[in-house]
C-alpha atoms as a PDB file:
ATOM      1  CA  UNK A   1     -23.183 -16.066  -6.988  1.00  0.00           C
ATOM      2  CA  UNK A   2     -20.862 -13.107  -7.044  1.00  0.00           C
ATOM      3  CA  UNK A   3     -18.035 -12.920  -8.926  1.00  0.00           C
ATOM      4  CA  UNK A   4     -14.428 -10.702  -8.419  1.00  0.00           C
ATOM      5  CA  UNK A   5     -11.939  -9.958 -10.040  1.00  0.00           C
ATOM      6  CA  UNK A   6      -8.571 -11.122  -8.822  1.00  0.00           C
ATOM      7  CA  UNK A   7      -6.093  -8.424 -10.168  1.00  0.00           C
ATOM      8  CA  UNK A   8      -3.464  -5.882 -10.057  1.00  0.00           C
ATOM      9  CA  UNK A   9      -0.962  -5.785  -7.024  1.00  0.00           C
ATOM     10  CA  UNK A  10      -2.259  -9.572  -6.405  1.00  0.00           C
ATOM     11  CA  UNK A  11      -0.513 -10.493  -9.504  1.00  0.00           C
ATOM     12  CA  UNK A  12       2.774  -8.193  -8.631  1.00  0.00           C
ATOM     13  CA  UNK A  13       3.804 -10.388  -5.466  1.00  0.00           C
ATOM     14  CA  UNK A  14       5.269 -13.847  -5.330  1.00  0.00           C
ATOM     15  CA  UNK A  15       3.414 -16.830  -4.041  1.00  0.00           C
ATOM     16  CA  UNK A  16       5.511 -16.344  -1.099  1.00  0.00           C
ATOM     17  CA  UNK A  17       5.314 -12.914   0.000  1.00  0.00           C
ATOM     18  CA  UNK A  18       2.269 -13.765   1.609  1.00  0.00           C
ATOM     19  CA  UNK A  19       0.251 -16.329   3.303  1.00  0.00           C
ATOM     20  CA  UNK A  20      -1.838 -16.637   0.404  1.00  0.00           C
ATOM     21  CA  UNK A  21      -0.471 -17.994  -2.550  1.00  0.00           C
ATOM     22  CA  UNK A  22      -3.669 -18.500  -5.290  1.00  0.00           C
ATOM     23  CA  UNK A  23      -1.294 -15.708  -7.467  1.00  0.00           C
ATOM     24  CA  UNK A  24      -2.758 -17.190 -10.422  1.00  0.00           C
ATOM     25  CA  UNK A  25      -6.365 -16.936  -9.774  1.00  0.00           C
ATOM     26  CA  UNK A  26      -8.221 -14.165 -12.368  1.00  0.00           C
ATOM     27  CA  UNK A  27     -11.422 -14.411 -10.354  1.00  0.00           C
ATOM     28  CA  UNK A  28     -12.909 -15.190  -7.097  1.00  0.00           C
ATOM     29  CA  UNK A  29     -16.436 -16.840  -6.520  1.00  0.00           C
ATOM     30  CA  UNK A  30     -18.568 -16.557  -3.573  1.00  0.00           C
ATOM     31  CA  UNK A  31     -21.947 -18.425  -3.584  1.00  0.00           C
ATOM     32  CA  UNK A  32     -24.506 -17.320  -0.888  1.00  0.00           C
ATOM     33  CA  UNK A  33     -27.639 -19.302  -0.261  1.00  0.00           C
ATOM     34  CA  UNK A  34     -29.933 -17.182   1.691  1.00  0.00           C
ATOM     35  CA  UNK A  35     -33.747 -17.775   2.327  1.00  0.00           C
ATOM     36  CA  UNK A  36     -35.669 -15.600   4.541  1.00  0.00           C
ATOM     37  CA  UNK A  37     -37.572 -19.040   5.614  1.00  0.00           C
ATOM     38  CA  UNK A  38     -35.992 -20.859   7.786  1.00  0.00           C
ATOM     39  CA  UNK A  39     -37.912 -23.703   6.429  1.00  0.00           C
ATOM     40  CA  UNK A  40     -36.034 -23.607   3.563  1.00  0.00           C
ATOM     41  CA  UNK A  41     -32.465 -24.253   4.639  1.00  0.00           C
ATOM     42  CA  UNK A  42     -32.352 -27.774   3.573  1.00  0.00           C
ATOM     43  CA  UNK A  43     -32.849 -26.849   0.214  1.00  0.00           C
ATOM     44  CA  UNK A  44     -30.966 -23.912   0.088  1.00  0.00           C
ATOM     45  CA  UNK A  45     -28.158 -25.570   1.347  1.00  0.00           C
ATOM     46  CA  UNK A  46     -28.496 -28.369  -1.465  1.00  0.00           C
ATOM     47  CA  UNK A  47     -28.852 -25.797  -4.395  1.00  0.00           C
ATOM     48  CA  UNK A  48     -25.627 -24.300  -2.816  1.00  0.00           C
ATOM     49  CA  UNK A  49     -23.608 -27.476  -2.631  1.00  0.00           C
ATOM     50  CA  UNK A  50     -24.484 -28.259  -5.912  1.00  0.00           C
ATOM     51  CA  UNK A  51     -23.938 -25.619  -7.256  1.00  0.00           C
ATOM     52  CA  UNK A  52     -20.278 -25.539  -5.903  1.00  0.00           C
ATOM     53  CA  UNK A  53     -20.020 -29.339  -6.762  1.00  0.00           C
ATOM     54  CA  UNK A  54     -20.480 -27.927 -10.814  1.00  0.00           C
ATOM     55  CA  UNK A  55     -17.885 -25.077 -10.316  1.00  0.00           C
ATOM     56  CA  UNK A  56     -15.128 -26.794  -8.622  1.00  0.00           C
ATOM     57  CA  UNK A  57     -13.608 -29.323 -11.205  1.00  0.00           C
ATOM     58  CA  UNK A  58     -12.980 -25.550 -12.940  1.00  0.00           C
ATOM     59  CA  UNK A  59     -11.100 -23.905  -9.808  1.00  0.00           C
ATOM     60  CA  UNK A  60      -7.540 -23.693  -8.784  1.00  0.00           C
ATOM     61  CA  UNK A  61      -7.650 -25.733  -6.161  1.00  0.00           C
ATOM     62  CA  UNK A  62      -7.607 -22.963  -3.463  1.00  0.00           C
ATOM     63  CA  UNK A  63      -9.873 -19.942  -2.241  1.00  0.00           C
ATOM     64  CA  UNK A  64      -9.059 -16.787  -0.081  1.00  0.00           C
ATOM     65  CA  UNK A  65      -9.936 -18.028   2.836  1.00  0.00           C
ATOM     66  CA  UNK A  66     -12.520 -15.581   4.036  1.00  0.00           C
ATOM     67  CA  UNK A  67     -14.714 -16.845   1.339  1.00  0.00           C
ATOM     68  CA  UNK A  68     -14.439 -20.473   2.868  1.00  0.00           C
ATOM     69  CA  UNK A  69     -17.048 -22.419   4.644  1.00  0.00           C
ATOM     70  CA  UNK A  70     -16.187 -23.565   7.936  1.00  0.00           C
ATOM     71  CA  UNK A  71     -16.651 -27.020   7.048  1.00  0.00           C
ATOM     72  CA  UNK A  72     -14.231 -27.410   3.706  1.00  0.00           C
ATOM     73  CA  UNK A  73     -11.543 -29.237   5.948  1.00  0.00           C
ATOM     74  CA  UNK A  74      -7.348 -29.111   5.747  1.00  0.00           C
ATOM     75  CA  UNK A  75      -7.158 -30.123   1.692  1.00  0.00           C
ATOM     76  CA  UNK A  76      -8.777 -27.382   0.988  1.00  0.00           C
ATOM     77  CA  UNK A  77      -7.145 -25.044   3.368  1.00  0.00           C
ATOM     78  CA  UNK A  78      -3.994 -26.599   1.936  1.00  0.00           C
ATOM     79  CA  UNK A  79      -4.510 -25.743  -1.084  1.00  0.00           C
ATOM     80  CA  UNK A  80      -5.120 -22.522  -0.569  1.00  0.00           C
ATOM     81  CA  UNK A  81      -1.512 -21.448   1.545  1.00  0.00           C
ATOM     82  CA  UNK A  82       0.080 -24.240  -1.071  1.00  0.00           C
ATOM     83  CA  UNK A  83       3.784 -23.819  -0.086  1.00  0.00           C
ATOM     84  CA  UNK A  84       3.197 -21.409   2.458  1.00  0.00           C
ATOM     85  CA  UNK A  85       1.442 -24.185   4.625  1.00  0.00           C
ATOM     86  CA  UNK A  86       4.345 -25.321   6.790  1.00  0.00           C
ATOM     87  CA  UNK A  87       5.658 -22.266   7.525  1.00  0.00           C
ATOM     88  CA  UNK A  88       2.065 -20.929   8.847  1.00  0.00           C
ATOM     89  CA  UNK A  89       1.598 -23.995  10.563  1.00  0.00           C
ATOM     90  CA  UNK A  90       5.181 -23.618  11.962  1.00  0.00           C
ATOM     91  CA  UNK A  91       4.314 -19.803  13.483  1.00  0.00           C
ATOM     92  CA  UNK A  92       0.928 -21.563  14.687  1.00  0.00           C
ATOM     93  CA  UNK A  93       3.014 -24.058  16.468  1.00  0.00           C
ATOM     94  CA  UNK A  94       5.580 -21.498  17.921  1.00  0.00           C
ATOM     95  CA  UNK A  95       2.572 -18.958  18.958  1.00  0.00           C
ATOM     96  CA  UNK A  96      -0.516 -20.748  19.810  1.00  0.00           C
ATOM     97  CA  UNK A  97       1.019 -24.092  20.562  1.00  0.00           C
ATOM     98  CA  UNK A  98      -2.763 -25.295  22.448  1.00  0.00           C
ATOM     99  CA  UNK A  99      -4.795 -24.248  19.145  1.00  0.00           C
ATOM    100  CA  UNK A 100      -6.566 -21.058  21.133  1.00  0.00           C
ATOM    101  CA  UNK A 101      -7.486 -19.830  18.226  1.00  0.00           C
ATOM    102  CA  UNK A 102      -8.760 -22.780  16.136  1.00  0.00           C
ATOM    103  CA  UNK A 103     -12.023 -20.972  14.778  1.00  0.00           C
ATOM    104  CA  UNK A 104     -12.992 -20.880  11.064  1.00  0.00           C
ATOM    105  CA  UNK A 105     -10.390 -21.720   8.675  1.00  0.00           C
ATOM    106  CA  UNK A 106      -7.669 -23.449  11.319  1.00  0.00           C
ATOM    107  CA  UNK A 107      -3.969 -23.665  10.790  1.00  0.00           C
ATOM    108  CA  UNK A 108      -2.891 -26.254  12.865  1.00  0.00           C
ATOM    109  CA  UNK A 109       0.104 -26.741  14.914  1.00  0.00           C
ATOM    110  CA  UNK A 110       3.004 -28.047  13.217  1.00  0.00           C
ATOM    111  CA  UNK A 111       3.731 -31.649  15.061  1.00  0.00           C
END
């Protein structure tokens, strides 16, 4: 598990500023589950899961988004843009209209 520190200018800029708004977050976690054999992916994958399972009732709610796994789903994402949500979704809607560009962490198309 790594562990950084969420500080400085982060802290200097309003939740609106940017597209990310975790302004409160002190720290950011990352847990990687890697196993040279491929044999061992199921379990990997468990002891990752539930490992973030244990952390998460402690969290904010949201992540930086290039820690995400592909596979979190739109609370999460939510969470994470808080306010800023409809107005990403809004330029999404505006700019790639067909969801193009729908890869990883997707903002969707405002309706």
């Amino acid at each position: 598990m790594h562990l950084y520190p969420i500080d400085g200018a982060v802290h200097r800029m309003g939740k609106g500023d940017t597209a990310w708004n975790c302004r409160d977050a002190t720290w950011s976690m990352v847990i990687a589950g890697i196993d040279p054999d491929p044999k061992m992916k199921g379990a990997v994958t468990q002891w990752t899961k539930a490992y973030w399972d244990a952390a998460h009732p402690f969290d904010l709610g949201g992540a930086y988004p290039n820690f995400m796994m592909d596979d979190e789903g739109d609370t999460r994402l939510k969470a994470t843009y808080g306010e800023n949500y409809g107005r990403l979704a809004a330029v999404k809607k505006r700019y790639d209209p067909a969801n193009l560009f729908r890869v990883n962490q997707n903002i969707r198309p405002a309706p």
